[in-house]
Protein backbone atom coordinates (compact mmCIF):
# COMPACT_ATOMS: atom_id res chain seq x y z
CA UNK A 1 -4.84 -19.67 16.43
CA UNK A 2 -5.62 -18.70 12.58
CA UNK A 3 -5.29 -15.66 11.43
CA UNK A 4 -7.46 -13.62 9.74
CA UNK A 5 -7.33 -10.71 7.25
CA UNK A 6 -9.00 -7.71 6.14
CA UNK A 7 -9.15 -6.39 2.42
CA UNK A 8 -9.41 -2.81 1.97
CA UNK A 9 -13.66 -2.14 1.36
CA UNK A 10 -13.59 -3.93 5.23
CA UNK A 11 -11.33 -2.40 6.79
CA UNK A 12 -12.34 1.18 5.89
CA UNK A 13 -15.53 -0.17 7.12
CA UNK A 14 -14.48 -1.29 10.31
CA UNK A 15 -12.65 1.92 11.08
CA UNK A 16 -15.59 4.15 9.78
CA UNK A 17 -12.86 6.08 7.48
CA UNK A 18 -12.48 6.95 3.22
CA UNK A 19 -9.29 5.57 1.53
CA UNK A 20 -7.34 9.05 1.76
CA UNK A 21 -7.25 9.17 5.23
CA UNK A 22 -6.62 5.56 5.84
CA UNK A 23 -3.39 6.10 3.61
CA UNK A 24 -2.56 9.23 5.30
CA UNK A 25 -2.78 7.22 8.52
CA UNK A 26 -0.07 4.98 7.58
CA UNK A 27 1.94 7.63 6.10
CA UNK A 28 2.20 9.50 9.28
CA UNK A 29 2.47 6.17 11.02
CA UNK A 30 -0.66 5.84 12.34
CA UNK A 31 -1.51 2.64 11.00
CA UNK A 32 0.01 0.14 10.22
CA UNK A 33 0.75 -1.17 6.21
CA UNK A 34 -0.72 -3.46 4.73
CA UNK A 35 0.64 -7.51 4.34
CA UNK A 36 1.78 -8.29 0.96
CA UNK A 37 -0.36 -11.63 0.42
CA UNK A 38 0.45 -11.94 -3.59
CA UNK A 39 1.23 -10.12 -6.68
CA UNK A 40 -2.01 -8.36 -6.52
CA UNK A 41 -3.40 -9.16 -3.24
CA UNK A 42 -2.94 -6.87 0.22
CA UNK A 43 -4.41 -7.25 3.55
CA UNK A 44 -4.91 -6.32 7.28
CA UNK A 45 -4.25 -8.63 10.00
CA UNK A 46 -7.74 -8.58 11.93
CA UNK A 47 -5.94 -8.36 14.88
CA UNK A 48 -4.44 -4.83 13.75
CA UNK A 49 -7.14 -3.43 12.91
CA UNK A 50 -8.50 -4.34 16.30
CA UNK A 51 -5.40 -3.12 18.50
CA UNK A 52 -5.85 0.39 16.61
CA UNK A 53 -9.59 0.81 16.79
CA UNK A 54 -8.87 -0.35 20.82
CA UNK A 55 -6.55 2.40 21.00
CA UNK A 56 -8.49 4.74 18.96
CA UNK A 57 -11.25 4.22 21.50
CA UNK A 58 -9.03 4.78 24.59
CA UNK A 59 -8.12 8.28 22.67
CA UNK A 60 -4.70 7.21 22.19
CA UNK A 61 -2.07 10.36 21.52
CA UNK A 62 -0.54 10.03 18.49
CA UNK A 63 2.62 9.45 19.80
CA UNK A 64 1.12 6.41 21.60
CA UNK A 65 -0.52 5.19 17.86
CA UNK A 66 2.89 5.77 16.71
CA UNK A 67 4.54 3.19 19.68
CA UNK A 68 1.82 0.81 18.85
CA UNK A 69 2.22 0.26 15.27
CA UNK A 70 5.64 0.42 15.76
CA UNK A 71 5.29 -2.92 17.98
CA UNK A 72 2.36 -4.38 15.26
CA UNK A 73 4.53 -4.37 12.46
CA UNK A 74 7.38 -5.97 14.59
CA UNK A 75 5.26 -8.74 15.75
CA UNK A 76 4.35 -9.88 12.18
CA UNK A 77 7.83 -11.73 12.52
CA UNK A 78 7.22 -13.15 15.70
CA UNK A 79 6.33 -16.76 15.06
CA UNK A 80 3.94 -16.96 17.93
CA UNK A 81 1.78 -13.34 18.15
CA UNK A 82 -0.51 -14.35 20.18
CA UNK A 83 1.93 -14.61 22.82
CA UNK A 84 3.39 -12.03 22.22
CA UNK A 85 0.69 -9.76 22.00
CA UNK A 86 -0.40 -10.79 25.41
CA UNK A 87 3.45 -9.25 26.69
C-alpha cells in the first residue's frame, strides 16, 4: 500500500489549526514531526495525520496523544506499517 503525504498548507487544513499551534503541538509532543523528504522538502504521512485527528475526535488525554505519537514516529521504521498499525 503507497503512501501518501501531506505538505504543510494541507495539513493545517485537515486539522482545522494556524502554523503556531501545529508547531506547539509537536513541541509538547502532541504531534508528530514532520518526514524529511529532501533538502527543502517536509511532509506528513496521511496516515498520521489521520491517527491524530481519530484520536482528537475520541477526546484523547494528552497523555494518550503523547503514547500515540510516541508509537507513530516508531512505526516510520517499521518496513511494513500497515501491519503494524493494525497491532
Amino acid at each position: 500500500m503507497p503512501i501518501s503525504f501531506s505538505r504543510l498548507p494541507s495539513t493545517l487544513q485537515q486539522l482545522a489549526i494556524g502554523k503556531t499551534t501545529l508547531y506547539e503541538r509537536i513541541a509538547q509532543g502532541l504531534f508528530p514531526p514532520p518526514v524529511k523528504l529532501g533538502p527543502r522538502l517536509s511532509a506528513w504521512p496521511q496516515y498520521e495525520i489521520d491517527e491524530v485527528a481519530n484520536a482528537v475526535m475520541r477526546n484523547a488525554s494528552n497523555e494518550e496523544m503523547r503514547q500515540l505519537v510516541a508509537r507513530l514516529i516508531e512505526l516510520r521504521s517499521h518496513p511494513n506499517k500497515a501491519e503494524a498499525l493494525a497491532a
